[in-house]
Protein backbone atom coordinates (compact mmCIF):
# COMPACT_ATOMS: atom_id res chain seq x y z
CA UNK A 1 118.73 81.06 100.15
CA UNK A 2 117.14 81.85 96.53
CA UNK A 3 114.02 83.91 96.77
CA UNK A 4 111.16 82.53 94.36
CA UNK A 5 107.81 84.17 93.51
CA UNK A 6 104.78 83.46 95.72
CA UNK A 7 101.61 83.90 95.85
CA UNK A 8 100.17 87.36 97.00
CA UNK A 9 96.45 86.58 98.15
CA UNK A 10 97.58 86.36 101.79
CA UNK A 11 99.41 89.63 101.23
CA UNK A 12 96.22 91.39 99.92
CA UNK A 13 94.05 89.54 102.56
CA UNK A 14 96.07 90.97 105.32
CA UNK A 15 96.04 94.42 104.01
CA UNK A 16 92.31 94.16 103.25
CA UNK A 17 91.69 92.62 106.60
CA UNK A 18 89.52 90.19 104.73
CA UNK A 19 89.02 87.86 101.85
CA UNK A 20 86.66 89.24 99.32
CA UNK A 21 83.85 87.15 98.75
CA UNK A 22 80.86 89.69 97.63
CA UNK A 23 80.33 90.38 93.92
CA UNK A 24 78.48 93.73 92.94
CA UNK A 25 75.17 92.67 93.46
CA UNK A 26 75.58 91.42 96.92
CA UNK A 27 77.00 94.99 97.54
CA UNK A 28 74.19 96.74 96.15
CA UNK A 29 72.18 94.30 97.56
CA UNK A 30 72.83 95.58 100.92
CA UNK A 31 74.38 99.51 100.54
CA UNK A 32 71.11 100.55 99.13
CA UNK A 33 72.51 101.16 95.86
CA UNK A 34 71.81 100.16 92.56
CA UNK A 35 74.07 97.52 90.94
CA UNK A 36 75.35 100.22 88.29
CA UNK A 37 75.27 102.78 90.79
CA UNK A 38 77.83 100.34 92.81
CA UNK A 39 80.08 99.67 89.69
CA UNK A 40 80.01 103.53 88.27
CA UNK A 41 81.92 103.97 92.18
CA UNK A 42 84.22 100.90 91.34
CA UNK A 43 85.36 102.45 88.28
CA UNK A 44 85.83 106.01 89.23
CA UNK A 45 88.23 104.59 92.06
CA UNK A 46 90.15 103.09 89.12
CA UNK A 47 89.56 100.07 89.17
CA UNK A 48 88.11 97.68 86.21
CA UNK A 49 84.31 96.23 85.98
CA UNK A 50 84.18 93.64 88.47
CA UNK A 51 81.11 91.62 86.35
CA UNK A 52 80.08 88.67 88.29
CA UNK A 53 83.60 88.40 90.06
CA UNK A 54 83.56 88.32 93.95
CA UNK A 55 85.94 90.96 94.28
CA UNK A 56 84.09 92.74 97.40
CA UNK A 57 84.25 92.88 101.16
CA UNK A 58 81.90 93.60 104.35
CA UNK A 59 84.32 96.72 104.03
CA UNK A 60 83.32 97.74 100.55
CA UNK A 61 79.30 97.51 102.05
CA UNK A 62 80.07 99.79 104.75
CA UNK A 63 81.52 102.49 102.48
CA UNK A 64 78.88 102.52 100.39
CA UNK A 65 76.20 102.48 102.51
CA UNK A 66 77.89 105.80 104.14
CA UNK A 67 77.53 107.62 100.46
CA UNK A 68 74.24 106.37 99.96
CA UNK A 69 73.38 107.73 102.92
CA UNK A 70 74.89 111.05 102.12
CA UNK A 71 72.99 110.98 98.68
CA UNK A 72 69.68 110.22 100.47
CA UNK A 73 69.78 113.06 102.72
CA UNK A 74 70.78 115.71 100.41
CA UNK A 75 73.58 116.37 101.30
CA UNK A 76 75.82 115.47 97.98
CA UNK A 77 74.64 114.92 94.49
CA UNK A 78 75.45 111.35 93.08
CA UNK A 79 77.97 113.74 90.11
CA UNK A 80 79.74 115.40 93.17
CA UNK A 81 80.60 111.86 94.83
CA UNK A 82 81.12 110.66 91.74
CA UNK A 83 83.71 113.91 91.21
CA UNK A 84 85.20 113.03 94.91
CA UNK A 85 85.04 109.79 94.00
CA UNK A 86 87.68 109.70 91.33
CA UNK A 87 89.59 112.45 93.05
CA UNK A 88 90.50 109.84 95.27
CA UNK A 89 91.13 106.82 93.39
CA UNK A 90 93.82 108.69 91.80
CA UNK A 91 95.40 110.15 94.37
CA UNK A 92 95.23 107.18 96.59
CA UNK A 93 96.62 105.24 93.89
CA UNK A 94 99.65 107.17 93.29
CA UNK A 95 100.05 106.76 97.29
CA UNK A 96 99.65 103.32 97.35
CA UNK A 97 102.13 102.22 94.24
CA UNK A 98 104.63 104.79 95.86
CA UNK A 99 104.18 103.17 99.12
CA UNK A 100 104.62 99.92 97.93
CA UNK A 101 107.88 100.98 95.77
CA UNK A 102 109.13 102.17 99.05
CA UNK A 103 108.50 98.86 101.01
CA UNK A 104 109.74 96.64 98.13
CA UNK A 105 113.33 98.17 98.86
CA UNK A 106 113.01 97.97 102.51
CA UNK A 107 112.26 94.60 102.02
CA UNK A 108 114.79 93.76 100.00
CA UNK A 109 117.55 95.35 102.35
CA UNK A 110 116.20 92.57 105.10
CA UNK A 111 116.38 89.83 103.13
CA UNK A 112 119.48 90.90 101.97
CA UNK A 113 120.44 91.41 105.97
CA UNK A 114 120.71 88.71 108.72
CA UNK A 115 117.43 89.44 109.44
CA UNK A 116 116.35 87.47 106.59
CA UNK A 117 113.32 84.95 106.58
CA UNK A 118 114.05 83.59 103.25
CA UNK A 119 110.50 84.99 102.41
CA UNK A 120 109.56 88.22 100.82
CA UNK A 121 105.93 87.53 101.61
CA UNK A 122 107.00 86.51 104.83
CA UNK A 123 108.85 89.66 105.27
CA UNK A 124 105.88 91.92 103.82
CA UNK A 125 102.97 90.59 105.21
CA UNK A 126 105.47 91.40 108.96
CA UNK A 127 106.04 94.44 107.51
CA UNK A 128 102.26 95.66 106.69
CA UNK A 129 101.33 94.21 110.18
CA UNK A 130 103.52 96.15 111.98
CA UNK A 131 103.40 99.37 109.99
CA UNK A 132 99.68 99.37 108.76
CA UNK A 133 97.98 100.89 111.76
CA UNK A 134 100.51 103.90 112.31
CA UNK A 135 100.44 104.54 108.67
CA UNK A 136 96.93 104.81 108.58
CA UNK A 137 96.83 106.92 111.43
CA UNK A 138 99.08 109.17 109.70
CA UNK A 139 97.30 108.90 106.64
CA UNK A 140 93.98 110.57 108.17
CA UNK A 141 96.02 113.26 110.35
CA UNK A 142 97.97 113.94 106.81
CA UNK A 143 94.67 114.63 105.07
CA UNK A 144 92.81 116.91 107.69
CA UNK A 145 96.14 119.10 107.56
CA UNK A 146 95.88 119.43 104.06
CA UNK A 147 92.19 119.45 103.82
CA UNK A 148 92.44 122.61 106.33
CA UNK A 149 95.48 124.31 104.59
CA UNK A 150 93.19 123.86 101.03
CA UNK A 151 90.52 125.12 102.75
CA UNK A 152 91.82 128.45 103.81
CA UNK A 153 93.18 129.09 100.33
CA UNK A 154 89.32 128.93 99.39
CA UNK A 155 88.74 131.16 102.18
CA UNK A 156 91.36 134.03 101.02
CA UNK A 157 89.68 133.48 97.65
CA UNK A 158 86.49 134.17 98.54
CA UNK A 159 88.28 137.78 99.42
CA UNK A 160 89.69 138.43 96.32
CA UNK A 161 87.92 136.29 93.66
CA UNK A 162 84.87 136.26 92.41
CA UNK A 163 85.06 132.62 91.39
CA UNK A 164 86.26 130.19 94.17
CA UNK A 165 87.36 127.67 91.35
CA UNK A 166 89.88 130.20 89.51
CA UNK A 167 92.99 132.14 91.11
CA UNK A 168 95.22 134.54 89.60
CA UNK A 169 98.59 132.75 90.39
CA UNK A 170 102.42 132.64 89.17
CA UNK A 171 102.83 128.98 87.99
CA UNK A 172 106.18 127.57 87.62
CA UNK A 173 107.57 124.61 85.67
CA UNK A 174 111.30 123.23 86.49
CA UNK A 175 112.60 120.62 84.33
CA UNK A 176 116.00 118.41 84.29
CA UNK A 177 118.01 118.85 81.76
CA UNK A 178 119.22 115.90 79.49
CA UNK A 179 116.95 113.56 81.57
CA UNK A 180 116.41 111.25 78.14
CA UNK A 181 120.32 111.26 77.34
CA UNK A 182 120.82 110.36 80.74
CA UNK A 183 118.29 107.50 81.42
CA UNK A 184 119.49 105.99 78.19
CA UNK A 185 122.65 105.45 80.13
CA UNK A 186 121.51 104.90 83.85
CA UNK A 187 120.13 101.25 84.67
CA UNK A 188 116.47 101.10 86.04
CA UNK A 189 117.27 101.42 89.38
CA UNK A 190 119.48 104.59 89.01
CA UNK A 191 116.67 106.24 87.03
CA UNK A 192 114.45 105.53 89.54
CA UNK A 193 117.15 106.60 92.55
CA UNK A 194 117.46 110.08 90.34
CA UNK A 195 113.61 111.12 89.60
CA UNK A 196 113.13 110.43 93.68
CA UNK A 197 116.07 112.87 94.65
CA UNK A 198 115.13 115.54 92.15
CA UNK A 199 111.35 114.84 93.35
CA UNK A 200 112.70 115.03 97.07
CA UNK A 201 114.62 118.17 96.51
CA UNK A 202 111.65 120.35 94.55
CA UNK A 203 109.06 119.36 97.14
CA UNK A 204 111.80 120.66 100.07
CA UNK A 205 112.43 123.55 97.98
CA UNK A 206 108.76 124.79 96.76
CA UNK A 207 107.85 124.10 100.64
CA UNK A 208 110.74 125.82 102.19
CA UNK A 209 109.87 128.80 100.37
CA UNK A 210 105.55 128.60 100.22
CA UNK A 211 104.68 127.33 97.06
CA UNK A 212 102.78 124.34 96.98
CA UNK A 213 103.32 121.32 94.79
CA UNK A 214 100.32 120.73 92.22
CA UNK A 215 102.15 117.50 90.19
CA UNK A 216 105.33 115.84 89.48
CA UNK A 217 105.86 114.47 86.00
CA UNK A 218 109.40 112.22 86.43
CA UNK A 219 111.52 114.71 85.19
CA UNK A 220 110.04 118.30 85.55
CA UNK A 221 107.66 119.38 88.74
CA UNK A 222 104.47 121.81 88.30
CA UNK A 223 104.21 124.30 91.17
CA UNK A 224 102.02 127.80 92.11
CA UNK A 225 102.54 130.45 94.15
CA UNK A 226 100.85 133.37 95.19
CA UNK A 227 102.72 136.49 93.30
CA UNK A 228 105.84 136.26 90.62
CA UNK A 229 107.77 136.92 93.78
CA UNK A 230 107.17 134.22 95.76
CA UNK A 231 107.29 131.88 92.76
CA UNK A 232 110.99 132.92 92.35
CA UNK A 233 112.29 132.39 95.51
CA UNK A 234 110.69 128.95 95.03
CA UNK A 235 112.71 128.98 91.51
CA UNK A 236 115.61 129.64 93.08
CA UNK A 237 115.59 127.24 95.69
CA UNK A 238 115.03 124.63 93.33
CA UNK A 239 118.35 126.09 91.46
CA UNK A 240 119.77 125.93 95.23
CA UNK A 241 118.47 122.16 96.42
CA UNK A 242 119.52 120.54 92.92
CA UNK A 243 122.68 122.31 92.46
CA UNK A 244 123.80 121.18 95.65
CA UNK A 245 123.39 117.39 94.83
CA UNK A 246 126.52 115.25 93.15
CA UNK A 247 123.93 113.18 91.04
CA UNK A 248 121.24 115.20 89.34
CA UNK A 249 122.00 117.39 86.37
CA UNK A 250 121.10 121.03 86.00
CA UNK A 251 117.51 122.33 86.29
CA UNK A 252 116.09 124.85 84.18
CA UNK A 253 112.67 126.77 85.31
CA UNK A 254 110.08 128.56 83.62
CA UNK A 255 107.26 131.06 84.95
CA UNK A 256 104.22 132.60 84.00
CA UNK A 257 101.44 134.32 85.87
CA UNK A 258 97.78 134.70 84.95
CA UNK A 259 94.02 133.23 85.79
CA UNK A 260 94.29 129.38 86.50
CA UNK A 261 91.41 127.24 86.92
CA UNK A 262 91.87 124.87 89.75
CA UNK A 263 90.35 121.38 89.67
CA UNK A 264 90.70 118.15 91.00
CA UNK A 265 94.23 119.34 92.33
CA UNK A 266 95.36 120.12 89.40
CA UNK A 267 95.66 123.99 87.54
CA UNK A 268 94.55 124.50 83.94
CA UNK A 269 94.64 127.47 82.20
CA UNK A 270 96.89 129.39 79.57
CA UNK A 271 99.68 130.59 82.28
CA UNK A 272 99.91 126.43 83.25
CA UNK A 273 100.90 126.28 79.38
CA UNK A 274 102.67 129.22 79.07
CA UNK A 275 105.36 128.56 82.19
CA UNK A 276 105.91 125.13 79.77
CA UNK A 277 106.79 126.70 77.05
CA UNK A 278 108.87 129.23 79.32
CA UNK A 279 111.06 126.14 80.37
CA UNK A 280 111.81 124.77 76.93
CA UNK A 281 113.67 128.10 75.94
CA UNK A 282 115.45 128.66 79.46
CA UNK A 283 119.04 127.93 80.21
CA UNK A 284 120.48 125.37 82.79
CA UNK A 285 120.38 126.55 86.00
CA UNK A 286 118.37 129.54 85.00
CA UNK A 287 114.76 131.27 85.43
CA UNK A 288 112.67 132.39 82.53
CA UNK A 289 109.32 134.13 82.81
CA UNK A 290 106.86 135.72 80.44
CA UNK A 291 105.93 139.59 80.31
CA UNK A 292 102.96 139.96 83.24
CA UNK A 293 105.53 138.52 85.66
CA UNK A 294 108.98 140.41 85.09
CA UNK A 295 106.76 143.47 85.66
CA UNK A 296 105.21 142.40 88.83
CA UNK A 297 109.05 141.73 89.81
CA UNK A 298 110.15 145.22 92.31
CA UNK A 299 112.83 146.63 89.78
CA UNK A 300 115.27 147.83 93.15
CA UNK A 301 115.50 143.69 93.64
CA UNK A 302 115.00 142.21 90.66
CA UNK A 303 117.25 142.17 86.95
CA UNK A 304 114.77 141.39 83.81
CA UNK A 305 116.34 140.95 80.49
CA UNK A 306 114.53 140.51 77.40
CA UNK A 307 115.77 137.46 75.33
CA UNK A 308 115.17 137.83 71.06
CA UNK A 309 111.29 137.03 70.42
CA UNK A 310 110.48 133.54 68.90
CA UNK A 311 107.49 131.92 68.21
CA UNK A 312 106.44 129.53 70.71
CA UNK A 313 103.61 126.95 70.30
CA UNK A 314 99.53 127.87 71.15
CA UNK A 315 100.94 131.71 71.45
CA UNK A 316 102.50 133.28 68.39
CA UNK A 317 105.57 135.86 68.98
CA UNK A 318 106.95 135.85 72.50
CA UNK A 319 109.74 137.49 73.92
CA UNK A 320 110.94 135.70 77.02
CA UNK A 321 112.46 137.26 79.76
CA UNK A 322 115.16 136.03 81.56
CA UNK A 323 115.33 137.30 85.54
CA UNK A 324 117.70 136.86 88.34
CA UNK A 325 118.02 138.50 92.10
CA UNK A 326 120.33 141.28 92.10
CA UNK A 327 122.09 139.78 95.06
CA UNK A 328 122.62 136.66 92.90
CA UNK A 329 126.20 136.12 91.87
């Protein structure tokens, strides 16, 4: 039976668990907030100006009434929800369009099945009815476990740092190699089947071995760790993980360690661009690092060699270093 495109309101209407029918005013109307107060929210969730457009639920009142009410009592600024605020939209997002990309093939494998309804609405909206309430379940106990793992890194900072917003941390950039020659040849679905098995790989592998994930970017992953040591033994089980697929090509890794500022779950800060430029002169399959770290790396364990110095963009002359284990063969 030949699938045609439908329309998607009930699809959103389901998720939503209602049919929007407020516009801003009527929100601010009733939250307690000012009209602009209401839309400055909208937009830092990422979404566009709503105007005069009823693009609001019951649901959309409730949630703002709940920051208004933590505005009113003093206990957050209107900037620091406003900060949250678009922490959020982002990262929820990048959940949601990943969660949908993930659905869209499961529903394609049942209409493709004998389970078939003949309807990929059909199938979807069943789909989000039966999944919705365990994801979201999941969704909050997700968030309190990493809510509680950030928080005690801000608690070992407050030991060590002065500032709770900077660390001194080994950051680590690993990169595909050939990923443009190779999407050039791969259709759209094998591009997208390779960036999610390299991205499924480097999260295993910086997790396995304590890192922590701060961003993938398609082709390359940005990770931290605590000392240069820990950050290669993440390095290295990335070298593992992707080595030991048939599909992916090589990797190639660079690291640098130094003051990072840490914001919005993301790292800025000279050692973030320095571990780039580390990558873009490394080998396949190898580890390159900059000065600070080879000599934080224990000399009985580790084998540094100095590669010829080159200029490298935003930081002159630099000599690179390449490093391995000494176990390594």
């Amino acid at each position: 039976m030949a699938l045609v495109p439908e329309p998607t309101g009930g699809l959103e209407a389901a998720i939503m668990r209602a049919t929007p029918e407020l516009t801003a005013e009527d929100v601010a109307r009733a939250s307690g907030f000012t009209e602009e107060q209401t839309l400055r929210l909208w937009r830092a969730l990422g979404f566009p100006t709503a105007g005069t457009e009823a693009v609001f639920t019951d649901a959309d009142v409730r949630a703002l009434s709940l920051v208004a009410g933590s505005v009113e009592s003093g206990d957050l600024d209107e900037e620091t929800v406003l900060r949250m605020t678009r922490a959020l939209g982002q990262m929820m997002a990048r959940l949601a369009d990943w969660e949908v990309g993930t659905l869209a093939g499961r529903v394609e494998q049942i209409e493709a099945s004998d389970q078939a309804s003949g309807s990929r609405l059909a199938t979807a909206m069943r789909l989000v009815e039966v999944l919705q309430p365990t994801f979201e379940e999941l969704l909050i106990y997700a968030w309190r476990r990493h809510l509680a793992a950030a928080a005690a890194r801000v608690a070992v900072l407050g030991d060590t740092q002065e500032n709770l917003t900077t660390a001194d941390l080994t950051v680590g950039f690993a990169d595909l190699v050939g990923f443009s020659a190779y999407s050039n040849e791969l259709s759209r679905r094998e591009i997208g089947e390779m960036v999610e098995e390299f991205e499924n790989r480097c999260l295993d592998a910086v997790a396995r071995r304590r890192g922590r994930v701060i961003k993938t970017l398609g082709d390359s992953v940005l990770f931290v760790a605590d000392s240069p040591v820990g950050a290669y033994a993440v390095a290295d089980e990335i070298i593992r993980q992707i080595g030991a697929s048939q599909t992916l090509p090589d990797v190639r890794i660079g690291l640098a360690t130094g003051p990072v500022v840490l914001r919005l779950g993301d790292v800025f800060g000279p050692a973030v661009n320095l571990a780039s430029r580390m990558m873009s002169v490394a080998r396949r399959n190898r580890v390159i690092c900059d000065e600070v770290t080879a000599a934080a790396l224990p000399t009985a364990d580790f084998e540094v060699r100095p590669l010829p110095s080159r200029p490298l963009r935003g930081f002159g002359e630099i000599t690179p270093i390449a490093v391995r284990h000494r176990t390594a063969t």
